[in-house]
PDB file of N, CA and C in Angstrom:
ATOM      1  N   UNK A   1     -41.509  14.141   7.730  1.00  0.00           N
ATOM      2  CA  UNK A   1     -41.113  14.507   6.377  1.00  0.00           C
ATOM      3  C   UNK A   1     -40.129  13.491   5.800  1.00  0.00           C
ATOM      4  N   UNK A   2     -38.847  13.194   6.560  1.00  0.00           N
ATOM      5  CA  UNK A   2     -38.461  12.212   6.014  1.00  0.00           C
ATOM      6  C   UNK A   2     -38.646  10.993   5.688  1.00  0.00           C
ATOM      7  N   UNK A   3     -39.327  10.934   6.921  1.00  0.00           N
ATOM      8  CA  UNK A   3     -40.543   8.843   6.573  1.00  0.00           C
ATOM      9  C   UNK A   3     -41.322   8.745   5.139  1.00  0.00           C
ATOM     10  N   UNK A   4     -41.981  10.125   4.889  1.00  0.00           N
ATOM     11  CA  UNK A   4     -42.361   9.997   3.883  1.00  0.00           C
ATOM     12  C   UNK A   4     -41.832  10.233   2.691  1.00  0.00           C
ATOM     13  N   UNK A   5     -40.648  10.904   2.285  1.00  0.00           N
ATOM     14  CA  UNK A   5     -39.494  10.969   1.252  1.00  0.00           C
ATOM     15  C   UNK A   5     -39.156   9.162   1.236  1.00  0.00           C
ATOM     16  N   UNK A   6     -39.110   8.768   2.154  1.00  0.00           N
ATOM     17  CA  UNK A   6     -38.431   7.330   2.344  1.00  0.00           C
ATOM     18  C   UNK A   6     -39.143   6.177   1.568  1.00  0.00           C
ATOM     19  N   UNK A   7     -40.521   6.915   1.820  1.00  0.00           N
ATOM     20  CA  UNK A   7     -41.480   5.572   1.723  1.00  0.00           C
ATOM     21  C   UNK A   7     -41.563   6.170   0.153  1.00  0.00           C
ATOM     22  N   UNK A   8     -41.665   7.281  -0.288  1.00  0.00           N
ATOM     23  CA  UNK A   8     -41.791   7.394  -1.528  1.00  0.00           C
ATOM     24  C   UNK A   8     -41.073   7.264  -2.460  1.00  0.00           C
ATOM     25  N   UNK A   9     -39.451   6.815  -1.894  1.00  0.00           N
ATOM     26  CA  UNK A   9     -38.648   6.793  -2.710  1.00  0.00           C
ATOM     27  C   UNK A   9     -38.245   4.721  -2.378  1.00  0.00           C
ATOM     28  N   UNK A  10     -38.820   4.266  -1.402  1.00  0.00           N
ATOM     29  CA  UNK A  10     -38.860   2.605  -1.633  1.00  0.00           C
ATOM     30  C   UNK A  10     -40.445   2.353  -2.703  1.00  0.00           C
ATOM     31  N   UNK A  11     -41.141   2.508  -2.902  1.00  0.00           N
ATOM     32  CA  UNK A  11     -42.086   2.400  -3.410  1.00  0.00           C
ATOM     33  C   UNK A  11     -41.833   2.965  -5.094  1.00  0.00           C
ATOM     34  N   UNK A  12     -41.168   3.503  -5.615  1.00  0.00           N
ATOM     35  CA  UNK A  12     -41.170   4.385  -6.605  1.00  0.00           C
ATOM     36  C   UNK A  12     -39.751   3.297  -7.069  1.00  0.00           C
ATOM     37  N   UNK A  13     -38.997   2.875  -6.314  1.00  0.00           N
ATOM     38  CA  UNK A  13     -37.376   2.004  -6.597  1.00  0.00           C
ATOM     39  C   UNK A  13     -38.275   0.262  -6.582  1.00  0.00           C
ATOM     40  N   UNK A  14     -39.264   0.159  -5.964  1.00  0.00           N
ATOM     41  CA  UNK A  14     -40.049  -1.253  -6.059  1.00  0.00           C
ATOM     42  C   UNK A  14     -41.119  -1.101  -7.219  1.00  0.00           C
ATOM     43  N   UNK A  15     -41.738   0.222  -7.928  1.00  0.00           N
ATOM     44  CA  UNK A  15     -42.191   0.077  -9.358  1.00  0.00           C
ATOM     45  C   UNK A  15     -41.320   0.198 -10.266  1.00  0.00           C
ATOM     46  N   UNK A  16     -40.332   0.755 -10.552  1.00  0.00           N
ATOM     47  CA  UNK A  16     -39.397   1.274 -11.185  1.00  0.00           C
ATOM     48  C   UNK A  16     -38.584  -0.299 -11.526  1.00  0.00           C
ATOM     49  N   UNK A  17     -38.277  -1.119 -10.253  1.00  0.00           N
ATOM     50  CA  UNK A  17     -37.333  -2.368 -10.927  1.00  0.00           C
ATOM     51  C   UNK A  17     -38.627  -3.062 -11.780  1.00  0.00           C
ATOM     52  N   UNK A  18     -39.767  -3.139 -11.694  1.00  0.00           N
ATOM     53  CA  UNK A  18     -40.971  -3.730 -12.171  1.00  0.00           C
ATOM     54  C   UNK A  18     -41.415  -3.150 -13.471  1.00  0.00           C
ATOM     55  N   UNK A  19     -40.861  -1.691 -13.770  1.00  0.00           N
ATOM     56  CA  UNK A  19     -41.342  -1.336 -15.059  1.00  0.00           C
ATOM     57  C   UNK A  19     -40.176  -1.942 -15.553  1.00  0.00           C
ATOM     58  N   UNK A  20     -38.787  -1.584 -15.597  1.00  0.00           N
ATOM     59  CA  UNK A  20     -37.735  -2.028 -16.193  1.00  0.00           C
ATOM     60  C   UNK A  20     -38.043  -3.645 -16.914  1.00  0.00           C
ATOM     61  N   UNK A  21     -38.794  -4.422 -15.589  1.00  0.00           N
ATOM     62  CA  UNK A  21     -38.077  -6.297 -16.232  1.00  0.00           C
ATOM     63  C   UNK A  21     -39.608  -6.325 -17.380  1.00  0.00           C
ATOM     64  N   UNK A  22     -40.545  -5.258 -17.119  1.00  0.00           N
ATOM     65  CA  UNK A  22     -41.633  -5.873 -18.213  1.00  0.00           C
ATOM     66  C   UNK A  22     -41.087  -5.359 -19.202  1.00  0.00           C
ATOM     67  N   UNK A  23     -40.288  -4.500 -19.705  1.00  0.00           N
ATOM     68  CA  UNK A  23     -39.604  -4.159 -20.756  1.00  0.00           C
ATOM     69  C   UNK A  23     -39.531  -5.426 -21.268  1.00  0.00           C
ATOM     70  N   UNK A  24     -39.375  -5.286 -22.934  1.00  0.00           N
ATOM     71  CA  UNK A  24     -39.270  -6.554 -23.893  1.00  0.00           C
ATOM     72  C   UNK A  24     -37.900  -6.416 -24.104  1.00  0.00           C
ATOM     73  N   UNK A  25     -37.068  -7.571 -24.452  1.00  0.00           N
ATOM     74  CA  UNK A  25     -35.534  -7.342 -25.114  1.00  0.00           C
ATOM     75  C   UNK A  25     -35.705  -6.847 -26.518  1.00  0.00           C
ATOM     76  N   UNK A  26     -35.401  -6.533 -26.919  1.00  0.00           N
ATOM     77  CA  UNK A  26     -34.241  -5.116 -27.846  1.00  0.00           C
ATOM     78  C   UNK A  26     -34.116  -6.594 -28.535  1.00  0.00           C
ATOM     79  N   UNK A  27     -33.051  -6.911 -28.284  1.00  0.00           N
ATOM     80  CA  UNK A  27     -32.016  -8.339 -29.477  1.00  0.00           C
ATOM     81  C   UNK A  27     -32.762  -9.461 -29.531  1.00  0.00           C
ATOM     82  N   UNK A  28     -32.775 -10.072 -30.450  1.00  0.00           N
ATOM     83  CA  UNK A  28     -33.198 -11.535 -30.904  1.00  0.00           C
ATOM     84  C   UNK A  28     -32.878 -12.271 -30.027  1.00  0.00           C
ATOM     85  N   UNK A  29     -30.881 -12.292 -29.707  1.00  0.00           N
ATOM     86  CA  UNK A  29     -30.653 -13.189 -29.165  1.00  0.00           C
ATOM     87  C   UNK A  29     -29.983 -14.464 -30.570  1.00  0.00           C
ATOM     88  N   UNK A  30     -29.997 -15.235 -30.245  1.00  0.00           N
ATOM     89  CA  UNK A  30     -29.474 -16.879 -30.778  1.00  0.00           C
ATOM     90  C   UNK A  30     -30.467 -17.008 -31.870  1.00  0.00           C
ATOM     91  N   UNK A  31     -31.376 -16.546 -31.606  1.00  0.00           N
ATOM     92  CA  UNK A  31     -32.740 -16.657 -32.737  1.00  0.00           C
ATOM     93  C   UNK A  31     -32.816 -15.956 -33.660  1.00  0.00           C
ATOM     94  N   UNK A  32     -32.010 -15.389 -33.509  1.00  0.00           N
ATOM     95  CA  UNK A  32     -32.251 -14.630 -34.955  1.00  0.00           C
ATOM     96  C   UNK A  32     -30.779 -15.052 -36.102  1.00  0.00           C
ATOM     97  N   UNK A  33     -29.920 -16.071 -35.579  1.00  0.00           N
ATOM     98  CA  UNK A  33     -29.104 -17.114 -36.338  1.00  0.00           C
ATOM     99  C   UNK A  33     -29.717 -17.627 -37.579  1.00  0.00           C
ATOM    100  N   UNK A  34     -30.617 -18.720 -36.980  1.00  0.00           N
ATOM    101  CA  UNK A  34     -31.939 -19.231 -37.665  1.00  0.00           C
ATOM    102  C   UNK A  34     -32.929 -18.720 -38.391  1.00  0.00           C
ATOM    103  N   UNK A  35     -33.062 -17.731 -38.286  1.00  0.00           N
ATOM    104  CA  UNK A  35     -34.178 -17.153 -39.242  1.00  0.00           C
ATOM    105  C   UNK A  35     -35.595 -16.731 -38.469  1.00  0.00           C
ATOM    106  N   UNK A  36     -35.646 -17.058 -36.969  1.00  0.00           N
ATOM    107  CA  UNK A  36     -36.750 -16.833 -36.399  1.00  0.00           C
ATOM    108  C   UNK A  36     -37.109 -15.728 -35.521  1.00  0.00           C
ATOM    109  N   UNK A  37     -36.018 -14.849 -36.498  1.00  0.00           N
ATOM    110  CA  UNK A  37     -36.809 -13.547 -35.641  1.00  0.00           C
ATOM    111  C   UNK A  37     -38.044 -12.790 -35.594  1.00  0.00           C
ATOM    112  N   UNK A  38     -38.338 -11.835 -34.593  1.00  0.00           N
ATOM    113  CA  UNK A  38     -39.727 -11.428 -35.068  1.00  0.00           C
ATOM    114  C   UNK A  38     -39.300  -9.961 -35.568  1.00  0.00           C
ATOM    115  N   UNK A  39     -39.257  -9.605 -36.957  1.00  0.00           N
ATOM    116  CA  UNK A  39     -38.765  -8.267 -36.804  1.00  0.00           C
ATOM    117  C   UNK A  39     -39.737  -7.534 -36.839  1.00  0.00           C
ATOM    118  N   UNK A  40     -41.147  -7.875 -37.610  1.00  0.00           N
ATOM    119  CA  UNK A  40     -42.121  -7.784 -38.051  1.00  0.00           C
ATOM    120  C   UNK A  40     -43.376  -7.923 -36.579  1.00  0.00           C
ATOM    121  N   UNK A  41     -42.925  -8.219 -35.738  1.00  0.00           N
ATOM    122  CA  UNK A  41     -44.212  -7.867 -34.792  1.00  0.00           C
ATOM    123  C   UNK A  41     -43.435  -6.977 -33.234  1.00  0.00           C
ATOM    124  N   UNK A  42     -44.436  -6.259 -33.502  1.00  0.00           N
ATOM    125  CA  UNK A  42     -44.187  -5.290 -31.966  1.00  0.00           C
ATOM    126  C   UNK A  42     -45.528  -4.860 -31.886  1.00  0.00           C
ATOM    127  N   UNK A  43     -45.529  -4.397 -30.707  1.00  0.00           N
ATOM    128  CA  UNK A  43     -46.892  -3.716 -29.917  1.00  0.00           C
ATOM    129  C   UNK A  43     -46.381  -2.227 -29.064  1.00  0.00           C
ATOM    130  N   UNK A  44     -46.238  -1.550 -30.077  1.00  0.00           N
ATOM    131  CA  UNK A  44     -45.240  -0.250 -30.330  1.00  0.00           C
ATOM    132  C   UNK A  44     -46.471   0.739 -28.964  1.00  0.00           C
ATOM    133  N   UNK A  45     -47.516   0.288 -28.780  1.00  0.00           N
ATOM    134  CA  UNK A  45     -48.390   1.486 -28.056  1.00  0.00           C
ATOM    135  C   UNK A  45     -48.386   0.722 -26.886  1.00  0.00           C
ATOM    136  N   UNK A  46     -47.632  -0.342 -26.404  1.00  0.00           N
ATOM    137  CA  UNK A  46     -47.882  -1.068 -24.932  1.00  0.00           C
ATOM    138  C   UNK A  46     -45.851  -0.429 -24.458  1.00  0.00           C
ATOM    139  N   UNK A  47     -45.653  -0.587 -25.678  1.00  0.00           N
ATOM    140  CA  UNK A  47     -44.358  -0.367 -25.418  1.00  0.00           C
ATOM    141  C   UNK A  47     -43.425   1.458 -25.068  1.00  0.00           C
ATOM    142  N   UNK A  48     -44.642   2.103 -25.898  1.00  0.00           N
ATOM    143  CA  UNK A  48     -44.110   3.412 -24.943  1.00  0.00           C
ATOM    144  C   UNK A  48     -45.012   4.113 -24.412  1.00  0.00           C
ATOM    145  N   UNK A  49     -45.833   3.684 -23.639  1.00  0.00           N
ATOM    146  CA  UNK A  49     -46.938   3.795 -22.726  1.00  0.00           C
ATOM    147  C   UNK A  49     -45.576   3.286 -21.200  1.00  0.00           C
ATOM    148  N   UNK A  50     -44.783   1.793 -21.550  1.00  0.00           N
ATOM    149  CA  UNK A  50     -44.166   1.294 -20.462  1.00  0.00           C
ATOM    150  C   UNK A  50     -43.161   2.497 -20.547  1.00  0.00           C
ATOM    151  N   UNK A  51     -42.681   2.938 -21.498  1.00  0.00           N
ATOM    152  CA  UNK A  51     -40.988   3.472 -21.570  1.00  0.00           C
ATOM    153  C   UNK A  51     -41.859   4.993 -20.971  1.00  0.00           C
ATOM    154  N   UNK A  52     -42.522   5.579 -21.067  1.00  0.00           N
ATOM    155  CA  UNK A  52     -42.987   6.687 -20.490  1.00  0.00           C
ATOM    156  C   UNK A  52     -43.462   6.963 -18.491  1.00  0.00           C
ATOM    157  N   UNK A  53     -43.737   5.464 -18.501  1.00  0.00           N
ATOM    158  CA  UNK A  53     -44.341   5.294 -16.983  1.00  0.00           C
ATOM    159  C   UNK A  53     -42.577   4.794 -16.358  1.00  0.00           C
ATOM    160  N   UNK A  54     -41.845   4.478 -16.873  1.00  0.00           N
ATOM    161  CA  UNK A  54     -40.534   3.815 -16.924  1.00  0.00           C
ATOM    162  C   UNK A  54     -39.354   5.493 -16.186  1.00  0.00           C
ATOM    163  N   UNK A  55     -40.183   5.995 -17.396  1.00  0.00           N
ATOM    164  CA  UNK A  55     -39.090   7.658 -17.192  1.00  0.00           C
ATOM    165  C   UNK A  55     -39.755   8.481 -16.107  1.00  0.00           C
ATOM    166  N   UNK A  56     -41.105   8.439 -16.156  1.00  0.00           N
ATOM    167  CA  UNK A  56     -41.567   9.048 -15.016  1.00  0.00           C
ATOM    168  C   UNK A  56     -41.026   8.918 -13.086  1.00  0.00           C
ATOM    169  N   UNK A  57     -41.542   6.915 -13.451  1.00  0.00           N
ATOM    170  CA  UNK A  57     -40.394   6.289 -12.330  1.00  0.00           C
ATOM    171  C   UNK A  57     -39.334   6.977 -11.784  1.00  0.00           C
ATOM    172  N   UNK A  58     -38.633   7.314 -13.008  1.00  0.00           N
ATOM    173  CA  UNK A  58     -36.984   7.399 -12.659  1.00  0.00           C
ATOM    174  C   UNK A  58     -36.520   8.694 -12.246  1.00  0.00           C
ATOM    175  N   UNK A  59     -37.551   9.276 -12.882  1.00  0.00           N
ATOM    176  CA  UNK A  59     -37.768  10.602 -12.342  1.00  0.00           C
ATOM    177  C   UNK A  59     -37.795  11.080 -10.766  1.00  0.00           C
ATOM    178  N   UNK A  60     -38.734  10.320 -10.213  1.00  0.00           N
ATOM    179  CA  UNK A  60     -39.737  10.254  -9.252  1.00  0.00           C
ATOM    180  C   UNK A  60     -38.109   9.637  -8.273  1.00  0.00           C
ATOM    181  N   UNK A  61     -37.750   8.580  -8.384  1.00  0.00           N
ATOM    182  CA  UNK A  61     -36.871   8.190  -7.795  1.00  0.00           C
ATOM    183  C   UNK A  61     -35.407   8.935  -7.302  1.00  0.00           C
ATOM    184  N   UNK A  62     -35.381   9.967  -8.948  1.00  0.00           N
ATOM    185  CA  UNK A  62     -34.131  10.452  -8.503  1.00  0.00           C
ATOM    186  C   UNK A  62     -34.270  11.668  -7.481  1.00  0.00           C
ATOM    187  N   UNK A  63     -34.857  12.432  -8.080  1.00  0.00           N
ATOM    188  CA  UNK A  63     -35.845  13.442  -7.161  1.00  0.00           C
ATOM    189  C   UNK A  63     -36.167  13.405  -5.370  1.00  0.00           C
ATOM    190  N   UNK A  64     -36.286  11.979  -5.207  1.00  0.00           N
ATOM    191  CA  UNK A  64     -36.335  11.634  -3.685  1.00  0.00           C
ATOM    192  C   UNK A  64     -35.229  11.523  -3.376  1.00  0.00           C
ATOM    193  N   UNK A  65     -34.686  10.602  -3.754  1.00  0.00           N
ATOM    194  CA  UNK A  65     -32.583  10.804  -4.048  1.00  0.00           C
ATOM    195  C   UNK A  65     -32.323  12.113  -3.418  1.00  0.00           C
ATOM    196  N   UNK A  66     -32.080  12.723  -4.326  1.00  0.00           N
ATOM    197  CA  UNK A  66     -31.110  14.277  -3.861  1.00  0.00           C
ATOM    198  C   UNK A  66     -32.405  15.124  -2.856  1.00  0.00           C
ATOM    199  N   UNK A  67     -33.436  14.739  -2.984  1.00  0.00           N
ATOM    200  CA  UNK A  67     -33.975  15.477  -1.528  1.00  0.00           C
ATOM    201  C   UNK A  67     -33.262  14.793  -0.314  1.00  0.00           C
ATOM    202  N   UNK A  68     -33.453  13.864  -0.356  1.00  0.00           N
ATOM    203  CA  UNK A  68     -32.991  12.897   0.651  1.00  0.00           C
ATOM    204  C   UNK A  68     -31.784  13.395   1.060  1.00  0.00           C
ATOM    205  N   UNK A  69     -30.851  13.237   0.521  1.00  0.00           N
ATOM    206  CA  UNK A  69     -29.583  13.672   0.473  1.00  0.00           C
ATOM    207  C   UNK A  69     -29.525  14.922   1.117  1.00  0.00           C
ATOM    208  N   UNK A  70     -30.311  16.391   0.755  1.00  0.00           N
ATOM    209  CA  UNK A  70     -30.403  17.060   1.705  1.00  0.00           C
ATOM    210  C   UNK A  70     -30.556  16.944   2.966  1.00  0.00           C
ATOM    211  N   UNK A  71     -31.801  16.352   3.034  1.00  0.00           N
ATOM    212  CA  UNK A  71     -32.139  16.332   4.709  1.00  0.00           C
ATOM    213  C   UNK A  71     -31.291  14.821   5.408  1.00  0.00           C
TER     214      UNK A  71
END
């Protein structure tokens, strides 16, 4: 029981850092000084398709967490 809390909670913390970095940045950044921001393009249905599989993750992770913690 616990091997498998274990493995489900390294596997779920190894998708979870992987949904996080495909996340897009939020801020311009330096670029948007210049005039070259994009304010005008997003891909709003790739983007909370990720933020939904993102929360599920975290879910999934914390959940093994405090089981864990029990046993």
């Amino acid at each position: 029981m616990k091997f498998t809390l274990l493995l489900i909670e390294f596997i779920s913390a190894i998708l979870l850092t992987i949904a996080v970095l495909l996340h897009t940045a939020k801020g311009e950044g330096i670029g948007a000084i210049g005039g070259h921001a994009r304010m005008f393009h997003s891909q709003k249905g790739l983007e909370d398709g990720l933020n939904r599989v993102t929360t599920v993750l975290a879910i999934i992770f914390v959940i093994s967490a405090g089981v864990l913690g029990v046993f």
